[in-house]
N, C-alpha and C. Protein backbone atom coordinates (compact mmCIF):
# COMPACT_ATOMS: atom_id res chain seq x y z
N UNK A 1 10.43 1.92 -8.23
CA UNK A 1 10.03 2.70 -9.37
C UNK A 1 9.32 3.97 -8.87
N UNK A 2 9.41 5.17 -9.69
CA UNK A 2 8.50 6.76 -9.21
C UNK A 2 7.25 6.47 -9.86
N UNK A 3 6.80 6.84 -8.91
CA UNK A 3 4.84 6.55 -9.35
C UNK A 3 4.83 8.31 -9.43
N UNK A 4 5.22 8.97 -8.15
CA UNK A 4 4.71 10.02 -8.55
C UNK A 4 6.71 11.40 -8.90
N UNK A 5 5.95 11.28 -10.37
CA UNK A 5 7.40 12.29 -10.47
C UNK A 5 7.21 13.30 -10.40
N UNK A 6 6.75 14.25 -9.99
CA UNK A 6 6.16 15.65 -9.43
C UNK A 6 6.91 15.77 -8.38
N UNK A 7 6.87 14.84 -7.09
CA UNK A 7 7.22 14.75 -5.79
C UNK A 7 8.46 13.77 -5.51
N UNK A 8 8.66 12.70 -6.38
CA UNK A 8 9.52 11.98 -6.40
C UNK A 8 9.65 10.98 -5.13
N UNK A 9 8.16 10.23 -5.39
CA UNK A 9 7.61 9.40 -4.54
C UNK A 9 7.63 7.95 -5.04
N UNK A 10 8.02 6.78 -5.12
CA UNK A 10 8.10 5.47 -5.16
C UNK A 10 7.55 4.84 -4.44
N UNK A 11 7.49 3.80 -5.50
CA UNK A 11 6.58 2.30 -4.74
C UNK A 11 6.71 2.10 -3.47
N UNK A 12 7.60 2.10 -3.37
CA UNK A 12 8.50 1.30 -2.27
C UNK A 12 7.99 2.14 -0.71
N UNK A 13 7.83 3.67 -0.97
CA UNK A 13 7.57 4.61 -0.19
C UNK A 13 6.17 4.58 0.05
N UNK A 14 5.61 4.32 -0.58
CA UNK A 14 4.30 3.76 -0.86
C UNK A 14 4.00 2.46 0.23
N UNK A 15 4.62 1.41 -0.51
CA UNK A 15 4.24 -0.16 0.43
C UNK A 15 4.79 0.75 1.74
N UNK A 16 5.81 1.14 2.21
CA UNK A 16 6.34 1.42 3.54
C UNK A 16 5.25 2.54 4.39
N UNK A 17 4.31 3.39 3.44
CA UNK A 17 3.11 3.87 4.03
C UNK A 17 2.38 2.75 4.95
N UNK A 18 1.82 2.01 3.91
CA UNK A 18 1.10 0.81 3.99
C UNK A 18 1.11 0.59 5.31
N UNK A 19 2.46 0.02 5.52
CA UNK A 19 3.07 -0.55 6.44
C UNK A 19 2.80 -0.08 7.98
N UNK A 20 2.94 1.25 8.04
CA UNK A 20 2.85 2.38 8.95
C UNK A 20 0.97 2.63 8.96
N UNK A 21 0.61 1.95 8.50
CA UNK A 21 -1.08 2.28 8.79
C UNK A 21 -1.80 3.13 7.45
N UNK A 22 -0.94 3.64 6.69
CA UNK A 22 -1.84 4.25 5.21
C UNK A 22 -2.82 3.32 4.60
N UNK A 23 -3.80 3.68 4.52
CA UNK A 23 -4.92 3.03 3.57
C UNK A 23 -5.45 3.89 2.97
N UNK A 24 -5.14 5.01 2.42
CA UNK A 24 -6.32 5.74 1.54
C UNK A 24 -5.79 6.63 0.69
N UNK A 25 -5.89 6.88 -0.64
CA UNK A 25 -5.17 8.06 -1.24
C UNK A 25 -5.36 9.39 -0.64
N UNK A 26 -6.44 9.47 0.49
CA UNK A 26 -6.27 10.82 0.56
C UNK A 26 -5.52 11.38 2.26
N UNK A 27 -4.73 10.26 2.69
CA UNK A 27 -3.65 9.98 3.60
C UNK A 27 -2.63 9.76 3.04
N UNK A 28 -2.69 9.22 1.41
CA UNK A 28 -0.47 9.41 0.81
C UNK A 28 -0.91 10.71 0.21
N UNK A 29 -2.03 11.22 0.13
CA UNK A 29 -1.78 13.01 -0.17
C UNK A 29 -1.36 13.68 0.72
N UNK A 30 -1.80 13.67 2.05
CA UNK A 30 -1.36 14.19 3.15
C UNK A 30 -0.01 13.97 3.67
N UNK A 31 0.12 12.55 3.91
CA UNK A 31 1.08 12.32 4.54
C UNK A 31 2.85 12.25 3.31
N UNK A 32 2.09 11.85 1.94
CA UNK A 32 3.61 11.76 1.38
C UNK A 32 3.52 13.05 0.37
N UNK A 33 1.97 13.37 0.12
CA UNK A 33 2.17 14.29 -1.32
C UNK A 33 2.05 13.69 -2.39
N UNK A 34 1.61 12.52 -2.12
CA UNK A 34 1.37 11.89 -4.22
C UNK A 34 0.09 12.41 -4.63
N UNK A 35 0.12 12.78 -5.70
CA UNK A 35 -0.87 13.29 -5.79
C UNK A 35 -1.27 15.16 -6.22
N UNK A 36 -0.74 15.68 -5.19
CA UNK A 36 -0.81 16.89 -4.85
C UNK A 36 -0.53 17.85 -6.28
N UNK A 37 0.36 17.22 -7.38
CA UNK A 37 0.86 18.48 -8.42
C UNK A 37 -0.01 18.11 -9.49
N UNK A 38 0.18 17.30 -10.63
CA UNK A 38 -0.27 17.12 -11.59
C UNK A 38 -1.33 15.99 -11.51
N UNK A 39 -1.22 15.60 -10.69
CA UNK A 39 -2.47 14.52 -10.44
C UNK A 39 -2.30 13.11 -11.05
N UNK A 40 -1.39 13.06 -12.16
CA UNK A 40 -1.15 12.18 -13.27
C UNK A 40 -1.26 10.52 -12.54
N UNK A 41 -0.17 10.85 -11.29
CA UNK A 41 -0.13 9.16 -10.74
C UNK A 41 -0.83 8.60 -10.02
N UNK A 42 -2.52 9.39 -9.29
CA UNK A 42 -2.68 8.79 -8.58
C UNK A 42 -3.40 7.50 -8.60
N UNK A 43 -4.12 7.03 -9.78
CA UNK A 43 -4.34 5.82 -10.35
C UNK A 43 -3.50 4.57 -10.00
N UNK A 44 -2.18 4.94 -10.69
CA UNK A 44 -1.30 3.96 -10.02
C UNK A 44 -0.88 4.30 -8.93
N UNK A 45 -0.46 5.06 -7.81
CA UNK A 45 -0.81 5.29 -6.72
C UNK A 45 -1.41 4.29 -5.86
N UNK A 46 -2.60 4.58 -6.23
CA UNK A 46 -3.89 3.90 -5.36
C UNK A 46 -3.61 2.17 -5.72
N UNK A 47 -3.32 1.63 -6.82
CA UNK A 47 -2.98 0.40 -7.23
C UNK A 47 -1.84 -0.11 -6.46
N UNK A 48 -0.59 0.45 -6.24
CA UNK A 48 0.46 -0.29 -5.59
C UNK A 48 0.01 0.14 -4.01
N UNK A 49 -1.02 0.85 -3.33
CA UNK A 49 -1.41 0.77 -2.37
C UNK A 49 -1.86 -0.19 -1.67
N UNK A 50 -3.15 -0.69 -2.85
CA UNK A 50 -4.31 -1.54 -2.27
C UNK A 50 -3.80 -3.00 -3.07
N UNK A 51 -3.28 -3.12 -3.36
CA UNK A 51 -2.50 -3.84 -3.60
C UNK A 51 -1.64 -4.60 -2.56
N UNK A 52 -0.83 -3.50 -2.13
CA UNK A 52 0.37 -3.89 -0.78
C UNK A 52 -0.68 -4.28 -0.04
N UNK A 53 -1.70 -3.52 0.29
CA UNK A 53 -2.80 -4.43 1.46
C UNK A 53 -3.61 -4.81 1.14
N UNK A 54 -3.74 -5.80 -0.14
CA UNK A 54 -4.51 -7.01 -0.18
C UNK A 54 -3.49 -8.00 0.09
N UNK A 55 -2.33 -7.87 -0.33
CA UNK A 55 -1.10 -8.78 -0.03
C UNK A 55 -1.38 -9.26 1.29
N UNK A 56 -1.62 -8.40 2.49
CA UNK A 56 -1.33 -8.99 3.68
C UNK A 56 -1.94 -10.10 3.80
N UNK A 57 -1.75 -11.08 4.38
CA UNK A 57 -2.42 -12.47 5.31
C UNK A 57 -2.78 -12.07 6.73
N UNK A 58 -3.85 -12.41 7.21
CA UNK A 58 -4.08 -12.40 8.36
C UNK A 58 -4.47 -13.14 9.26
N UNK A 59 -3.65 -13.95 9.92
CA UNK A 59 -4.32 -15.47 10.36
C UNK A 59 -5.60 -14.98 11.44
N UNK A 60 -6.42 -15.92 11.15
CA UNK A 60 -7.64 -15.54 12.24
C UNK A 60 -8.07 -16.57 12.81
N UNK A 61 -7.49 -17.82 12.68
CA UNK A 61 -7.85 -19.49 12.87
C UNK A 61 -6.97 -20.29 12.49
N UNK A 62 -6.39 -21.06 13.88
CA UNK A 62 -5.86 -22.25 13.50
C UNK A 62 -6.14 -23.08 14.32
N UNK A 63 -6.33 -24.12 13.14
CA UNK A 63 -6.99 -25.18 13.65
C UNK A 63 -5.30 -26.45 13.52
N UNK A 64 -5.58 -27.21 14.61
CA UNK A 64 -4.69 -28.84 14.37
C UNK A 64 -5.34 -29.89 13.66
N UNK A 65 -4.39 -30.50 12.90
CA UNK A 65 -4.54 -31.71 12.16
C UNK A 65 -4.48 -32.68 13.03
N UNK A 66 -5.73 -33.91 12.94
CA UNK A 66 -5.75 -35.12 13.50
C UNK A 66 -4.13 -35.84 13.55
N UNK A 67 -3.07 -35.95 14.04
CA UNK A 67 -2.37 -36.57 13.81
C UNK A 67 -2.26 -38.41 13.22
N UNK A 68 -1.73 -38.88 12.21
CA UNK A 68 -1.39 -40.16 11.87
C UNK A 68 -1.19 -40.90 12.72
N UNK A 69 -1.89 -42.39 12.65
CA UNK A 69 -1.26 -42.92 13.78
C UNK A 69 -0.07 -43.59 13.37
């Protein structure tokens, strides 16, 4: 979907920021331009951002289960 139609920027372009290290609206201004014309999307913008990276999991501990005897 276009979050930003000014620039004709999508979600998708968005999560794939993410992906590449973006965390901040004022790095998909820089780096993609959302943002930059009418200002309208960056609300949702910033939502399918922090969003895509709350999604991530990050294992930091694993532990083994006692096995059954």
């Amino acid at each position: 979907m276009i979050v930003c139609v000014c620039n004709n920027i999508s979600d998708r372009e968005i999560r794939q920021a993410a992906e590449l290290g973006i965390s901040s609206i004022a790095e998909l201004r820089k780096e993609l331009g959302v943002g930059t014309m009418c200002g309208t999307c960056v609300s949702y913008a910033r939502e399918v951002l922090h969003e895509h990276i709350d999604s991530k999991t990050t294992v930091t501990e694993v532990r083994r289960l006692p096995q059954a005897a």
